[in-house]
Protein backbone atom coordinates (compact mmCIF):
# COMPACT_ATOMS: atom_id res chain seq x y z
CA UNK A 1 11.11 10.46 16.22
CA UNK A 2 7.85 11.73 15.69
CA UNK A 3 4.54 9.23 15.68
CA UNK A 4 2.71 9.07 12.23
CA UNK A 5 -0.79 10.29 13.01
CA UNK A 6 -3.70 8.40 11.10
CA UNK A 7 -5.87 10.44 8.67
CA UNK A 8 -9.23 8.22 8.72
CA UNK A 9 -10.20 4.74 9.16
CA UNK A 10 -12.13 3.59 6.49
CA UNK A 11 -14.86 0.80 6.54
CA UNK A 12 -14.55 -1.43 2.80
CA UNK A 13 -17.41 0.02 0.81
CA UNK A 14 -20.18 -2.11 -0.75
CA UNK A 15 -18.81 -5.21 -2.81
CA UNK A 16 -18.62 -5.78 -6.37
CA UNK A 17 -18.05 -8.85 -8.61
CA UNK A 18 -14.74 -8.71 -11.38
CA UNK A 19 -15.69 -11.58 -13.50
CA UNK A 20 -17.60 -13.98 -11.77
CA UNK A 21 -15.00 -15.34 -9.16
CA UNK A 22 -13.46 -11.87 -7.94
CA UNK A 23 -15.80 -10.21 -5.26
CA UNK A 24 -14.26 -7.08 -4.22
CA UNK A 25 -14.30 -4.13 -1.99
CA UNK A 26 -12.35 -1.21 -4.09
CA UNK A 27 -11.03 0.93 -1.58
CA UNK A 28 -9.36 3.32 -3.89
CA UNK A 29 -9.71 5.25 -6.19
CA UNK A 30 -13.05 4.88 -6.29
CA UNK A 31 -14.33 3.69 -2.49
CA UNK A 32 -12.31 7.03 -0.56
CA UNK A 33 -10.45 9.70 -2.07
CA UNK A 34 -7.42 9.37 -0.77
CA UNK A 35 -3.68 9.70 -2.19
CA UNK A 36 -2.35 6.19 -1.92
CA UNK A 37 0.43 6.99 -4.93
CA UNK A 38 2.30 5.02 -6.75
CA UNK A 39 -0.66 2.57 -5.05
CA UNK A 40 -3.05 3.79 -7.96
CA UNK A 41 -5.92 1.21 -6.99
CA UNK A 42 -6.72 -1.23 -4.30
CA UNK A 43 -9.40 -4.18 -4.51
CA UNK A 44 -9.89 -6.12 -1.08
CA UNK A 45 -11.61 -9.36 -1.89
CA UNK A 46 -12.64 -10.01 2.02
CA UNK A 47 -13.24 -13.49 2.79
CA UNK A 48 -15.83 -15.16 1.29
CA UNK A 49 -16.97 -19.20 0.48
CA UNK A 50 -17.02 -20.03 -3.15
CA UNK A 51 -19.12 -23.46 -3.66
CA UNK A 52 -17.54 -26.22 -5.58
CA UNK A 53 -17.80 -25.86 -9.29
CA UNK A 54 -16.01 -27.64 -12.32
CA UNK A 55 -15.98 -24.78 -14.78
CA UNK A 56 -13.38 -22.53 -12.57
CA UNK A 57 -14.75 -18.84 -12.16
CA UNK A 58 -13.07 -15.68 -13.08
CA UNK A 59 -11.96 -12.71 -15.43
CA UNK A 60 -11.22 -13.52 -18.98
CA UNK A 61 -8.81 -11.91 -20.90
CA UNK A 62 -8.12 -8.29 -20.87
CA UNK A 63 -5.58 -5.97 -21.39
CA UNK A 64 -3.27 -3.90 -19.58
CA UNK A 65 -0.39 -0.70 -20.23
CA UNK A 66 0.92 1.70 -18.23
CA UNK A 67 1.33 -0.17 -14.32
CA UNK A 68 1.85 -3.40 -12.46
CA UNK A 69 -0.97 -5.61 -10.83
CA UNK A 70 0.13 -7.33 -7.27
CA UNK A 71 -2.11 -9.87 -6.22
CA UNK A 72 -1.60 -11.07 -2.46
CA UNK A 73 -3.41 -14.72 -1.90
CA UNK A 74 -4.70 -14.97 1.80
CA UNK A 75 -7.19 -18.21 0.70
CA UNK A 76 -7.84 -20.02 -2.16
CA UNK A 77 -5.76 -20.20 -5.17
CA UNK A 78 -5.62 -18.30 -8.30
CA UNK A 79 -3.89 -19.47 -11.81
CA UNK A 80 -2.71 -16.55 -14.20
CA UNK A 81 -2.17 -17.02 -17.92
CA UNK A 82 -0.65 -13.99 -20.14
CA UNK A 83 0.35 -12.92 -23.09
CA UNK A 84 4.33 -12.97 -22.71
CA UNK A 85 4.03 -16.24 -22.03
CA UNK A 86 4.06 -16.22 -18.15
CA UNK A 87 1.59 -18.75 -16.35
CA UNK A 88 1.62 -19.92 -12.55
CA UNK A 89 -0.36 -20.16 -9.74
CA UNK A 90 -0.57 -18.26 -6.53
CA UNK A 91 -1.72 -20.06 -3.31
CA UNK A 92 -2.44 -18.90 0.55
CA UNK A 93 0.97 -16.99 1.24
CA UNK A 94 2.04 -16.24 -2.40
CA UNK A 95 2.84 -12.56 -4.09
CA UNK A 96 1.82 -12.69 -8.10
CA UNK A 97 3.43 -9.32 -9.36
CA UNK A 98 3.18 -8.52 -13.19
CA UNK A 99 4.56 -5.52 -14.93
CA UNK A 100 2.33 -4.91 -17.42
CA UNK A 101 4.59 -2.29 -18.81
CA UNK A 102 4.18 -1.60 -22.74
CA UNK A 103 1.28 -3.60 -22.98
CA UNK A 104 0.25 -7.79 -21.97
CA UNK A 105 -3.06 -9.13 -22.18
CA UNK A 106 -4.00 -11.51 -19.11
CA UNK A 107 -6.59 -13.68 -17.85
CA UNK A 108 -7.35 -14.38 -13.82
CA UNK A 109 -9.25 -17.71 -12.45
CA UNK A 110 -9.76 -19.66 -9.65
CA UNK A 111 -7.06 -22.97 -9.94
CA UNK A 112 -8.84 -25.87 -10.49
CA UNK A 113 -8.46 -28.32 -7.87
CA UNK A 114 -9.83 -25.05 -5.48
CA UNK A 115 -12.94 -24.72 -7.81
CA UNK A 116 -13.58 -28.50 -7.99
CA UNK A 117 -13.70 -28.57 -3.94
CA UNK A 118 -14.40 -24.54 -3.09
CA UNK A 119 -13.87 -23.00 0.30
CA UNK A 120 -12.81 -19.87 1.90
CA UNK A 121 -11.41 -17.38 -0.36
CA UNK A 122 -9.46 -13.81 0.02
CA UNK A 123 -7.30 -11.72 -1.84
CA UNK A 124 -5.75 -8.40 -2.64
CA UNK A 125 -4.74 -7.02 -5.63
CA UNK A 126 -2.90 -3.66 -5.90
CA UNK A 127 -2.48 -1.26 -9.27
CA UNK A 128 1.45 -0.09 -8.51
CA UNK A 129 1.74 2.68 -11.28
CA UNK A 130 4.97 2.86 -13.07
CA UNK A 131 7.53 6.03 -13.66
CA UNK A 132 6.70 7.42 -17.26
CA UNK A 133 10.32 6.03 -18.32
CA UNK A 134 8.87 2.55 -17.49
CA UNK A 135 5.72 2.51 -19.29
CA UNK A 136 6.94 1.30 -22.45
CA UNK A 137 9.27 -1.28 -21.05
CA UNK A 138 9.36 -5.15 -21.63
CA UNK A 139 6.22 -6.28 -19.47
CA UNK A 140 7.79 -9.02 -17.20
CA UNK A 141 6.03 -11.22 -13.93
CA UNK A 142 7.84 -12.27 -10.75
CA UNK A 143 6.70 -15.23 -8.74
CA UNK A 144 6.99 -14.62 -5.23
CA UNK A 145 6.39 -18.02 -3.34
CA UNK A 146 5.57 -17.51 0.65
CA UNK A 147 8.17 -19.91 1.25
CA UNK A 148 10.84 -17.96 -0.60
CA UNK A 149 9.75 -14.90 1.28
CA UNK A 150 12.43 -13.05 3.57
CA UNK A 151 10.75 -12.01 6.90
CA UNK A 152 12.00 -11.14 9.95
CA UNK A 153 11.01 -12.58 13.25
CA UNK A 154 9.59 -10.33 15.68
CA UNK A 155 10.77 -10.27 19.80
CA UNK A 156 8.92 -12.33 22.35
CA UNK A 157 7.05 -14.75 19.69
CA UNK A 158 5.09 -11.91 19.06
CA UNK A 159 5.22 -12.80 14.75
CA UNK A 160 6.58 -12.03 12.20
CA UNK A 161 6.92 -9.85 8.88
CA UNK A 162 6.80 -11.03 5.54
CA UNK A 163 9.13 -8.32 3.18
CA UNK A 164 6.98 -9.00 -0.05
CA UNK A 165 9.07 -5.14 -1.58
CA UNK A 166 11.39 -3.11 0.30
CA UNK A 167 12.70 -3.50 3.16
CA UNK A 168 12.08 -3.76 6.86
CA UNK A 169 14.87 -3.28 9.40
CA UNK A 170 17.68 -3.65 6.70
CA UNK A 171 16.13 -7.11 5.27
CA UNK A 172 14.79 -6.85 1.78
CA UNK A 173 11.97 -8.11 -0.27
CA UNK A 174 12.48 -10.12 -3.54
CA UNK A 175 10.48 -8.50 -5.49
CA UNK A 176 11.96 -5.85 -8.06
CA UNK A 177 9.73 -2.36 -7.82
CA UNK A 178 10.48 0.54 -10.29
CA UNK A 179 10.31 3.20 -7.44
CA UNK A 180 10.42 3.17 -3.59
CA UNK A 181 8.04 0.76 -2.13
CA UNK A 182 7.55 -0.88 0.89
CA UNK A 183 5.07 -3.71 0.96
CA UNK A 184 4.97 -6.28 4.00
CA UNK A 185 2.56 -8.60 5.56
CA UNK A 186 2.70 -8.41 9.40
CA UNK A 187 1.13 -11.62 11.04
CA UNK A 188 1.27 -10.67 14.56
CA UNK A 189 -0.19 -12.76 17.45
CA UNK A 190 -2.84 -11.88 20.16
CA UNK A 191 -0.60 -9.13 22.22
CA UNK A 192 2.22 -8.75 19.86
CA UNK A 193 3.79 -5.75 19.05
CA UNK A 194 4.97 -4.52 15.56
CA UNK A 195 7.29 -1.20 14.99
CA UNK A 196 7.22 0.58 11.38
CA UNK A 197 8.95 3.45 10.20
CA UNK A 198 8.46 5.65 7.07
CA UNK A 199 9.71 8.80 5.89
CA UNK A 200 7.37 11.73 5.95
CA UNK A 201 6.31 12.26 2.41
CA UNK A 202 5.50 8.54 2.17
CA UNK A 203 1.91 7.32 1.80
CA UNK A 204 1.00 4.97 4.19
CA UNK A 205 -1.76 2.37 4.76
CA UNK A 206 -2.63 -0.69 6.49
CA UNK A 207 -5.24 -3.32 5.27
CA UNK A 208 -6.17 -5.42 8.42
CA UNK A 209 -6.74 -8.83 6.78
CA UNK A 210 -7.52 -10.97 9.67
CA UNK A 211 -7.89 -9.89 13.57
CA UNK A 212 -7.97 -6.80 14.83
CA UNK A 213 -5.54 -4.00 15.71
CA UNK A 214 -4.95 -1.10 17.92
CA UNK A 215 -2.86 1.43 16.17
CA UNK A 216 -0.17 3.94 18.02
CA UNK A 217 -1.72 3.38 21.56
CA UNK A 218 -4.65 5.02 20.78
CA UNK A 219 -7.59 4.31 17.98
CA UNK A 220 -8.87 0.61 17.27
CA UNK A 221 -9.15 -0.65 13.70
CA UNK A 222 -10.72 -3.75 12.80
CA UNK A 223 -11.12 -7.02 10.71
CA UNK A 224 -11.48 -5.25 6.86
CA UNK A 225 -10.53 -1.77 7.42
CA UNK A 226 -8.13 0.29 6.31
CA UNK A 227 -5.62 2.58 8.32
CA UNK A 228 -4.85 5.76 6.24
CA UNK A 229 -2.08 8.24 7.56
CA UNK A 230 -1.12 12.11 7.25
CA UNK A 231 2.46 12.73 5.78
CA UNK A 232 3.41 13.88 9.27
CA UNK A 233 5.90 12.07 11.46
CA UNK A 234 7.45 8.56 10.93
CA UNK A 235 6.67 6.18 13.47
CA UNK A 236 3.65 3.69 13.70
CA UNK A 237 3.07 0.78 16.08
CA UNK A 238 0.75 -1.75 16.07
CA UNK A 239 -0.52 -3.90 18.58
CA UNK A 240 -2.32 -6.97 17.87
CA UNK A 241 -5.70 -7.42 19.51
CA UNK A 242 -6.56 -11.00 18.44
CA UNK A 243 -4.21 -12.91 15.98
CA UNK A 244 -3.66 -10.63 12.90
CA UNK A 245 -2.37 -10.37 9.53
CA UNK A 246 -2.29 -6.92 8.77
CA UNK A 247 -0.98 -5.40 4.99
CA UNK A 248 1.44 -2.74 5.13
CA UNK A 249 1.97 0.01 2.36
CA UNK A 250 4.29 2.70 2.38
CA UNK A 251 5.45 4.08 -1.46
CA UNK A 252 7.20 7.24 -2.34
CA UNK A 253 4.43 9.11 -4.82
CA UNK A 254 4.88 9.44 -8.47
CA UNK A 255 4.60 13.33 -9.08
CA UNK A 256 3.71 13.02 -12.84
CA UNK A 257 0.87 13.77 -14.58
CA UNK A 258 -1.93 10.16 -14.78
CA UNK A 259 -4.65 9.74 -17.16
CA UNK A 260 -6.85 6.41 -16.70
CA UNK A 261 -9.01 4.51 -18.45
CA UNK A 262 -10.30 1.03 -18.21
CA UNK A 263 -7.35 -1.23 -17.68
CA UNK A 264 -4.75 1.79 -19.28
CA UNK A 265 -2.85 3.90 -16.39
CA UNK A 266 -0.66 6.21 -18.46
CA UNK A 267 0.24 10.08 -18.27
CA UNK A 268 -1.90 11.50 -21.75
CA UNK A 269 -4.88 11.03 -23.33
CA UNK A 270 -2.82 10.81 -26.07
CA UNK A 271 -0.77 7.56 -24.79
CA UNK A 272 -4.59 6.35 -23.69
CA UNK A 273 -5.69 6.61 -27.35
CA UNK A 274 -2.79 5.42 -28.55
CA UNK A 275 -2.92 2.21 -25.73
CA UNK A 276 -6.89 1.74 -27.31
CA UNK A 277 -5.25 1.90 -30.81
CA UNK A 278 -2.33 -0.38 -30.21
CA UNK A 279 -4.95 -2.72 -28.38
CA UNK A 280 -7.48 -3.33 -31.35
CA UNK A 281 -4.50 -3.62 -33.62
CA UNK A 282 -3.28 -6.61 -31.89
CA UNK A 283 -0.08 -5.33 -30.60
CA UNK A 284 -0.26 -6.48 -27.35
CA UNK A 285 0.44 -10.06 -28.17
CA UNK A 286 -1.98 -12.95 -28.34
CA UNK A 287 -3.86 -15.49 -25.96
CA UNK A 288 -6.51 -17.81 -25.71
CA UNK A 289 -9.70 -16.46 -24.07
């Protein structure tokens, strides 16, 4: 078995606000070019204090087509409202995935006993595009609670990981992807080891959330970076510096055609026109701003 040899480690670019309670660092596409695929996009929200506030902040309804969202709570709480008629909350621990599919409209905010008192918050949300055979399927939303989570417990009390998709060491994730994915968070303690393995023509990346890292024996990555590899060899270890929480990505890449815009990740400009047109038409259901 050959080691998996790391491309760059990347520093989170300069913040930006989503709404007014999302402040983000977006990673890809538009921090690094790298080829994260099917992991279209990646917004780090690193931790930040929000002060108490009764109107809850947050994004107001928009649209999506074409991909699923996956927001991964690390603090704070976030409640979701959309158009098919899904709603729920996601606290410290908890997966949101939505499969915006054919087309949903959705709003974000903080949950409201978290905005009455504020505190530390930090998220993740991933853009997982979908197969062009899946595009115009029934949008649907899983609920993945941490406490539902399967997760295997690593030797020596050196953690554990959380199998939020795919699998690790023949235990799978509950959540239902639409190609190969691999998503786990690793919360390893001060001098714990962690063993990963992907196939070659896998993309791989690791988000350190909390703590720091050293990767493979050799290169140090810290708190808020990201670990991007080469599609060479299979094996990555990770050795936890300081208590960590590290996100792991591995996917197999979508080799179709994508055209973006806005909050549409399809494979035309055509199906992007026709997203805009079926937007303003009202086809995408209804919901209260």
């Amino acid at each position: 078995m050959e080691t998996k040899q790391i491309a760059s480690i990347l520093k989170a670019p300069a913040p930006h606000m989503v709404g007014d309670g999302f402040r983000v660092h977006n990673f890809f596409p538009g921090g690094y070019p790298i080829d994260m695929n099917p992991f279209f996009l990646m917004d780090y929200g690193s931790k930040i204090n929000f002060s108490a506030r009764k109107n809850p902040r947050g994004v107001g309804m928009h649209p999506h087509r074409g991909f699923e969202t996956v927001t991964i709570a690390y603090y704070g709480a976030v409640a979701h409202h959309d158009s098919a008629g899904s709603c729920g909350v996601i606290y410290p621990g908890d997966v949101q995935w939505m499969t915006a599919a054919s087309g949903i409209l959705h709003k974000e905010y903080h949950e409201t006993q978290y905005s009455l008192t504020g505190g530390p918050f930090q998220m993740i949300q991933l853009w997982v595009n979908l197969p062009a055979k899946d595009k115009m399927g029934k949008p649907k939303y899983q609920a993945i609670k941490q406490a539902e989570m399967a997760y295997i417990d690593l030797p020596d009390q050196a953690g554990k990981i959380e199998i939020i998709a795919g699998d690790y060491q023949g235990i799978k994730g509950s959540a239902q992807t639409f190609s190969l994915i691999h998503l786990y968070n690793a919360r390893i303690n001060k001098g714990g080891k962690a063993n990963f393995s992907f196939p070659e023509n896998l993309n791989t990346g690791l988000m350190i959330v909390e703590g720091g890292i050293k990767v493979n024996g050799i290169e140090n990555a810290e708190v808020n970076s990201f670990v991007y590899f080469k599609n060479n060899g299979t094996e990555i270890e990770i050795e936890a510096l300081e208590n960590s929480i590290v996100l792991v990505l591995s996917g197999e890449p979508i080799n179709e055609p994508i055209a973006h815009y806005g909050p549409f990740l399809m494979n035309t400009n055509e199906e992007i026109s026709q997203a805009i047109a079926d937007y303003n038409e009202g086809k995408f259901g209804y919901l209260d701003e």
